[in-house]
PDB file of N, CA and C in Angstrom:
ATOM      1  N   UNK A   1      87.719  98.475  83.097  1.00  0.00           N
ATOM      2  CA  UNK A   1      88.611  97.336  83.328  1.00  0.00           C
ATOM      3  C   UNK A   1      89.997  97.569  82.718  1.00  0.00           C
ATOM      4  N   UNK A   2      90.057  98.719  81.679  1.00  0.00           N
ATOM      5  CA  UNK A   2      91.442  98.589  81.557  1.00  0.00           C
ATOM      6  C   UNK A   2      92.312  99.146  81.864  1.00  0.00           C
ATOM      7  N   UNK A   3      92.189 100.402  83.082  1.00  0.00           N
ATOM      8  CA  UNK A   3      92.784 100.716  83.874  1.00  0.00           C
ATOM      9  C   UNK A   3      93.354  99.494  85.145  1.00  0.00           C
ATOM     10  N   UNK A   4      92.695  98.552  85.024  1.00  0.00           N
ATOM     11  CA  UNK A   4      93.131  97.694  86.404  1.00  0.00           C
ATOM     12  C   UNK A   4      94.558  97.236  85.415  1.00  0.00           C
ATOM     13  N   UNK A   5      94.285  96.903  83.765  1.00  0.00           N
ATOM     14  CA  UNK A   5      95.292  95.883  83.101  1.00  0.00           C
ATOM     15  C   UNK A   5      96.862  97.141  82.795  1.00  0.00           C
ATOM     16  N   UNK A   6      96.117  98.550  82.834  1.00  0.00           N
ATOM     17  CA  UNK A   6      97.207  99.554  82.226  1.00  0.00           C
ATOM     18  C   UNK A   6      98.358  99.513  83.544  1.00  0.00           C
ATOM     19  N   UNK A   7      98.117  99.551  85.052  1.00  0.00           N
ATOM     20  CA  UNK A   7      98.633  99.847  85.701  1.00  0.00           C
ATOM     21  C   UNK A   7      99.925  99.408  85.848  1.00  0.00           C
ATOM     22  N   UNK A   8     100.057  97.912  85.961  1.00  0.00           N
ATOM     23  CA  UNK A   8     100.578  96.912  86.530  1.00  0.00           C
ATOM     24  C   UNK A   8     102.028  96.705  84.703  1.00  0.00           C
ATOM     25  N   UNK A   9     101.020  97.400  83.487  1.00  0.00           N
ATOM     26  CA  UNK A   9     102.313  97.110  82.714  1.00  0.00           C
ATOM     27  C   UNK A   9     102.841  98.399  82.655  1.00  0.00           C
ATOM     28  N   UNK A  10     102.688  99.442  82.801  1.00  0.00           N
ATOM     29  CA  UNK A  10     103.547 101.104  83.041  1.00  0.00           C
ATOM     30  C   UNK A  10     104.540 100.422  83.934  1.00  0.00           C
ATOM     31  N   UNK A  11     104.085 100.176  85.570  1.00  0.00           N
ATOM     32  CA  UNK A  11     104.973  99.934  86.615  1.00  0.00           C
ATOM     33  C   UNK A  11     106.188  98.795  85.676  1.00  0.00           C
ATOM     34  N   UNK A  12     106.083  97.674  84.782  1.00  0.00           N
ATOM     35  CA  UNK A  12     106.707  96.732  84.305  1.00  0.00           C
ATOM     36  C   UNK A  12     107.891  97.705  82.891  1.00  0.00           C
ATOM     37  N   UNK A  13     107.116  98.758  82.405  1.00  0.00           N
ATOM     38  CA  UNK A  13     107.697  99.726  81.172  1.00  0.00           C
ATOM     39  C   UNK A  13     108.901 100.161  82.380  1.00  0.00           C
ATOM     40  N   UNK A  14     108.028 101.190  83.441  1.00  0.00           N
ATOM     41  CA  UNK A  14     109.263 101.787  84.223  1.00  0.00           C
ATOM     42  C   UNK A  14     110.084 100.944  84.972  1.00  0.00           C
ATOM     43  N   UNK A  15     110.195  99.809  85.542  1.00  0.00           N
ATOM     44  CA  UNK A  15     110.831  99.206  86.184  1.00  0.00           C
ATOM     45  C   UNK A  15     112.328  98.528  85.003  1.00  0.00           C
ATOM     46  N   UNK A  16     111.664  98.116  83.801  1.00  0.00           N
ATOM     47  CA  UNK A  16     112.354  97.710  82.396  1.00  0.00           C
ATOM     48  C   UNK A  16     113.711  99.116  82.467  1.00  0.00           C
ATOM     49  N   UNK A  17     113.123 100.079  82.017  1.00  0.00           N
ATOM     50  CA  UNK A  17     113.978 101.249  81.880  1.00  0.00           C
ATOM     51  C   UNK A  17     114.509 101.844  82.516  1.00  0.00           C
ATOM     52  N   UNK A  18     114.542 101.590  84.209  1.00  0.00           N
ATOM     53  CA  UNK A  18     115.154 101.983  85.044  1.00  0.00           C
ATOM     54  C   UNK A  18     116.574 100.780  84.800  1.00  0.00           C
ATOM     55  N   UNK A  19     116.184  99.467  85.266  1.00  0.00           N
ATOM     56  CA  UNK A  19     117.184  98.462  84.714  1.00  0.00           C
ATOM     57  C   UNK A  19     118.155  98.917  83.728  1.00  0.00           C
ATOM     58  N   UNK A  20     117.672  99.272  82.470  1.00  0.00           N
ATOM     59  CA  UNK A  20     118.333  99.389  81.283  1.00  0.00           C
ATOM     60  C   UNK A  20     119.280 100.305  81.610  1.00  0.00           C
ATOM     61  N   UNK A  21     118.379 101.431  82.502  1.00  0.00           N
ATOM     62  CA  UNK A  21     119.892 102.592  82.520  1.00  0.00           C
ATOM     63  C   UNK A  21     120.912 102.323  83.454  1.00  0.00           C
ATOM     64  N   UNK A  22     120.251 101.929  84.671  1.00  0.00           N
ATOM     65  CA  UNK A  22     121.587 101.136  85.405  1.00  0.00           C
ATOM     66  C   UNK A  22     122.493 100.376  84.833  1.00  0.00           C
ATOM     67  N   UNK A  23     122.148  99.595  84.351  1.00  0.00           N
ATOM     68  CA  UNK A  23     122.786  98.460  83.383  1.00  0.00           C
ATOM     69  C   UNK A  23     123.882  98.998  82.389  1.00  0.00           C
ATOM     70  N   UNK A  24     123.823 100.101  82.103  1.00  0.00           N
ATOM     71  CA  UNK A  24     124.166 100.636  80.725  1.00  0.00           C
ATOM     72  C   UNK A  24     125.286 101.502  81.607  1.00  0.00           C
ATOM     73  N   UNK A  25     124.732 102.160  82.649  1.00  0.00           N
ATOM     74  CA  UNK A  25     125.812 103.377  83.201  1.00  0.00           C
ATOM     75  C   UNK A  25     127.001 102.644  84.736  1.00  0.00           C
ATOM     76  N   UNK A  26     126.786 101.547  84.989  1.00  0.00           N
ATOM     77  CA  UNK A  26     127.717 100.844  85.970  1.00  0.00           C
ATOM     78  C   UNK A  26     128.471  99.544  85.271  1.00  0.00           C
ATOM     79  N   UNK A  27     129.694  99.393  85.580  1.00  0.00           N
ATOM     80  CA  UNK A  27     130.498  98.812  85.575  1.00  0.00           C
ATOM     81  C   UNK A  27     130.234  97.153  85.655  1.00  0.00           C
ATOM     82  N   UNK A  28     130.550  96.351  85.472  1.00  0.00           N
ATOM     83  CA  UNK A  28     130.409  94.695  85.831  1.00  0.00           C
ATOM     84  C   UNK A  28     130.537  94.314  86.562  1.00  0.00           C
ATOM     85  N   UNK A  29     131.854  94.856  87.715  1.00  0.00           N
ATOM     86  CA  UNK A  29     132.092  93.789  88.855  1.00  0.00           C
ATOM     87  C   UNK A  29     131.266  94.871  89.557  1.00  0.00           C
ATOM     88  N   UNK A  30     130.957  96.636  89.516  1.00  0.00           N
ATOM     89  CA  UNK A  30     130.405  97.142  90.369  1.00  0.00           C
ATOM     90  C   UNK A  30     128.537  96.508  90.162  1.00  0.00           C
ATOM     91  N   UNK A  31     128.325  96.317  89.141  1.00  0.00           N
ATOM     92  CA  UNK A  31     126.984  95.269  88.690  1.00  0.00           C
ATOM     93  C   UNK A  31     126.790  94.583  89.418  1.00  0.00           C
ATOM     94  N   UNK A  32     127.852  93.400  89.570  1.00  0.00           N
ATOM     95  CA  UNK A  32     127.605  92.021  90.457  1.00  0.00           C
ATOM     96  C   UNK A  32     127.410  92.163  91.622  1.00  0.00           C
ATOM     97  N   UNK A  33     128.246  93.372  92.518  1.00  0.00           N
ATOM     98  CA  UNK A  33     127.516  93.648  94.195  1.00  0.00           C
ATOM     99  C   UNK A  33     126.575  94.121  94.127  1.00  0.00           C
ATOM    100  N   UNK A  34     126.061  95.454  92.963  1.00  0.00           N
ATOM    101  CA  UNK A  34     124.597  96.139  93.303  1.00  0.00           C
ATOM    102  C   UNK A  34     123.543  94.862  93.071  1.00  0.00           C
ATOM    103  N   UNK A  35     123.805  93.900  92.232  1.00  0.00           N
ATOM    104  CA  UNK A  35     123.069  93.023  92.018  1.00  0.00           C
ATOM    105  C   UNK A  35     122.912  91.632  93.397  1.00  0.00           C
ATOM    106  N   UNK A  36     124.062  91.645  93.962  1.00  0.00           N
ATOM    107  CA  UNK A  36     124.411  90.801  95.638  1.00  0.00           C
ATOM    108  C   UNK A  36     123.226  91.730  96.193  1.00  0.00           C
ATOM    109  N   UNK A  37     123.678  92.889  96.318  1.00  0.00           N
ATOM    110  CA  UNK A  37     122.686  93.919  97.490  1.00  0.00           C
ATOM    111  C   UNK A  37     121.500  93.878  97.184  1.00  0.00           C
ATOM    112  N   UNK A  38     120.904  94.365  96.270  1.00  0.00           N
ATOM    113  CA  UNK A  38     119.940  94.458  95.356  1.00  0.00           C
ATOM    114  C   UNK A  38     118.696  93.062  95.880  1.00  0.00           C
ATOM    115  N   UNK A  39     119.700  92.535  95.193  1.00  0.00           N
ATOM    116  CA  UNK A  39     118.719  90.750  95.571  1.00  0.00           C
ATOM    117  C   UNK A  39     117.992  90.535  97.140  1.00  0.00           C
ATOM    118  N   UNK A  40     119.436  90.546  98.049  1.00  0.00           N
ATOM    119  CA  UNK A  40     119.436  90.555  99.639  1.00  0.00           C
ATOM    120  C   UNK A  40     117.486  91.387  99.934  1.00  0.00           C
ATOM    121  N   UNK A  41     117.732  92.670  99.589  1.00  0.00           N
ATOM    122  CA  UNK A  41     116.698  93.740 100.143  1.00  0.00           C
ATOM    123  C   UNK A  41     115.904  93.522  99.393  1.00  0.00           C
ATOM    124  N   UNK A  42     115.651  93.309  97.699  1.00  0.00           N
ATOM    125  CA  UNK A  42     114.347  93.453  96.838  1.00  0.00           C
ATOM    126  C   UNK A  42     113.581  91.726  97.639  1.00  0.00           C
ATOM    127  N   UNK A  43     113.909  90.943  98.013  1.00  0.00           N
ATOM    128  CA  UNK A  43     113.229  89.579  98.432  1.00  0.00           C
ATOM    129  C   UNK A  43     112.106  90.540  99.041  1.00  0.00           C
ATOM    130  N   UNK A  44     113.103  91.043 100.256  1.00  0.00           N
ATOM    131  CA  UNK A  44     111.537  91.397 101.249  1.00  0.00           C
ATOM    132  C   UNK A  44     110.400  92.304 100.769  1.00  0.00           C
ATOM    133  N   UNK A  45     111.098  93.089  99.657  1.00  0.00           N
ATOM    134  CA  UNK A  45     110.450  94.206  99.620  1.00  0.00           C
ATOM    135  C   UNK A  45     109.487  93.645  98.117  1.00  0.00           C
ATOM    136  N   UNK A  46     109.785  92.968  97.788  1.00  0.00           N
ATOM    137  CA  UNK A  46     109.303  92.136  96.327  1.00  0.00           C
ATOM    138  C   UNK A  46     107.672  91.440  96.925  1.00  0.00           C
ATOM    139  N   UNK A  47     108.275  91.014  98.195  1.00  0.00           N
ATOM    140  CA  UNK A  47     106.846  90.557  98.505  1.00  0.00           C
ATOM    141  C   UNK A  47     105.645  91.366  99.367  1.00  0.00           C
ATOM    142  N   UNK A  48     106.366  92.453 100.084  1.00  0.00           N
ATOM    143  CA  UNK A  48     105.423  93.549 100.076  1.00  0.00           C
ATOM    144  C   UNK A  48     104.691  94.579  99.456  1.00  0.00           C
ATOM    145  N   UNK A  49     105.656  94.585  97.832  1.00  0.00           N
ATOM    146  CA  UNK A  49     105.522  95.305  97.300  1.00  0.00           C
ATOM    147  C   UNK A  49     104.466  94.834  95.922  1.00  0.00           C
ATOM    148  N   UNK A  50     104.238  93.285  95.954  1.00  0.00           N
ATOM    149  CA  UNK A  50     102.931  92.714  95.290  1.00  0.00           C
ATOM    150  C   UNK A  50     101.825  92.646  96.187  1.00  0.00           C
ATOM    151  N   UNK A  51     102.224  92.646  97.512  1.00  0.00           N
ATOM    152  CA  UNK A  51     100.859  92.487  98.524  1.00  0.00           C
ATOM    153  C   UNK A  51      99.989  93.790  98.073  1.00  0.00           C
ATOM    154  N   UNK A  52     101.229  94.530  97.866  1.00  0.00           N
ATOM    155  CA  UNK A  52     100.756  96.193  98.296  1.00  0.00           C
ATOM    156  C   UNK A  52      99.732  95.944  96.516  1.00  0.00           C
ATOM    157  N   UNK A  53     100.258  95.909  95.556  1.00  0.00           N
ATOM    158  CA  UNK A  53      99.677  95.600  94.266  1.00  0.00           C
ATOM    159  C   UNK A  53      98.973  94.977  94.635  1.00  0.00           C
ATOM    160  N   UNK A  54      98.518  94.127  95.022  1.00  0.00           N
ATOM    161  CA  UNK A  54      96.934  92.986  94.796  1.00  0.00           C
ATOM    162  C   UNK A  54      96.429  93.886  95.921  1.00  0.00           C
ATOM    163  N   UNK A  55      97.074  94.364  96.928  1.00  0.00           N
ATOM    164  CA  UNK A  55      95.841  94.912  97.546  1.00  0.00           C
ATOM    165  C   UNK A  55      94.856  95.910  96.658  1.00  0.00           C
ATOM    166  N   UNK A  56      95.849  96.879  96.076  1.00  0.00           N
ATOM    167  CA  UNK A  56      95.191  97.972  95.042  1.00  0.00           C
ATOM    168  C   UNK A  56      94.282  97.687  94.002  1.00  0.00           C
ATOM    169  N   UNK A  57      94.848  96.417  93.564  1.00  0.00           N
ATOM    170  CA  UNK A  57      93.958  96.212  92.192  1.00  0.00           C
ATOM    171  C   UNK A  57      92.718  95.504  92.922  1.00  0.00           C
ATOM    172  N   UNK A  58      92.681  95.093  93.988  1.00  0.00           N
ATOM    173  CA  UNK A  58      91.220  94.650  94.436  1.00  0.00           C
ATOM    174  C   UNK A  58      90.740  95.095  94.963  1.00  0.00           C
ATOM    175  N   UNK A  59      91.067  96.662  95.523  1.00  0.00           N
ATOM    176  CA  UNK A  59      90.700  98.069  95.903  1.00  0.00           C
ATOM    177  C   UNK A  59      89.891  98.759  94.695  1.00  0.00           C
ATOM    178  N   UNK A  60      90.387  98.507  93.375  1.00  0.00           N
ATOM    179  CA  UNK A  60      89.908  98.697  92.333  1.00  0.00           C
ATOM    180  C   UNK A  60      89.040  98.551  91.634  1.00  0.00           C
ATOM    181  N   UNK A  61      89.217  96.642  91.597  1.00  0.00           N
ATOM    182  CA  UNK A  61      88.240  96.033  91.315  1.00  0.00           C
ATOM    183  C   UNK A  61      86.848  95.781  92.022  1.00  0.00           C
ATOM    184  N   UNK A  62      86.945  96.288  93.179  1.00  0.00           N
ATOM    185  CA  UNK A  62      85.672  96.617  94.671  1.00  0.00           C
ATOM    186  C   UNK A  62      84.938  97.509  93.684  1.00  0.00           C
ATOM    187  N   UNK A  63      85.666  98.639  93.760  1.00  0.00           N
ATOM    188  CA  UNK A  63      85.147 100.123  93.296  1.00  0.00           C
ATOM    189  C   UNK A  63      84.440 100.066  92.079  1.00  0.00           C
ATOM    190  N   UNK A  64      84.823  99.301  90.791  1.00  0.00           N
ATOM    191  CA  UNK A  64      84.368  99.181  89.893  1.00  0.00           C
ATOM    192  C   UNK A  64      83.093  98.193  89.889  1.00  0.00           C
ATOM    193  N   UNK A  65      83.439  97.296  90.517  1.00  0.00           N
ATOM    194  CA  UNK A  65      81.733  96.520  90.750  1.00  0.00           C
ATOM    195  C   UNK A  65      80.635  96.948  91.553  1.00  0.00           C
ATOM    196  N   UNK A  66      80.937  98.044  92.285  1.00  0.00           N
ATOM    197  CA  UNK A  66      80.270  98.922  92.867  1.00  0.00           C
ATOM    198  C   UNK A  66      79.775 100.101  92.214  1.00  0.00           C
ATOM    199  N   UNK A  67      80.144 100.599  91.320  1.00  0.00           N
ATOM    200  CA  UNK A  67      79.933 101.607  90.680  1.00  0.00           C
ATOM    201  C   UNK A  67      78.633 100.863  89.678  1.00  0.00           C
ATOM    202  N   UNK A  68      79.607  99.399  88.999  1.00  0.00           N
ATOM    203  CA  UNK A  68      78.506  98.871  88.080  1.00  0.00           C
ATOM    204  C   UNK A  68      77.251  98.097  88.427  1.00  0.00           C
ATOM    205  N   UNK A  69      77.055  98.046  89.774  1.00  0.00           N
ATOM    206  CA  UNK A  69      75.749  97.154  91.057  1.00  0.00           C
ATOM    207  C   UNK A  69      75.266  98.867  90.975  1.00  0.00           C
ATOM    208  N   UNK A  70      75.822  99.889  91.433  1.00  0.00           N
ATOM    209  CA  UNK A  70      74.833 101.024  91.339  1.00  0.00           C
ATOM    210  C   UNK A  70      74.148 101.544  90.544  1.00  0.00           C
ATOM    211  N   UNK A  71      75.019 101.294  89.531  1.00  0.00           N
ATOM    212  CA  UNK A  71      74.288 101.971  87.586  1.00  0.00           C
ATOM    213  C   UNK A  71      73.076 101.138  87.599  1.00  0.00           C
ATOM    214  N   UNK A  72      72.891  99.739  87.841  1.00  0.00           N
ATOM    215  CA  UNK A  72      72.094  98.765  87.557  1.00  0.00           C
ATOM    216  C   UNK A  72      70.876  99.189  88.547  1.00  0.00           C
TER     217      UNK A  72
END
């Protein structure tokens, strides 16, 4: 089970530190459009991109109750 909990906070570590370096290496007003653009495209992709996550972790969580219905 704690591979289902490790996954989801790495992706949250790398997503943090990708931010940080953008953040750190662009400009303010060039900030405020990547952040206009940014917003526009991450909507759609924000919600495919948790579908795609819950699909996995309950791809996961299948596998693991299956493994533990077989041990038994």
């Amino acid at each position: 089970m704690t591979l289902i909990t490790t996954i989801p906070v790495l992706l949250l570590i790398i997503v943090v530190k990708v931010l940080k370096i953008v953040i750190t290496n662009v400009s303010k007003k060039n900030l405020i459009t990547l952040i206009n653009v940014v917003s526009a495209v991450t909507a759609k992709k924000a919600i495919m991109f948790v579908a795609i996550i819950a699909d996995v972790i309950n791809l996961i969580i299948r596998i693991v109750y299956r493994e533990e219905s077989f041990a038994d």
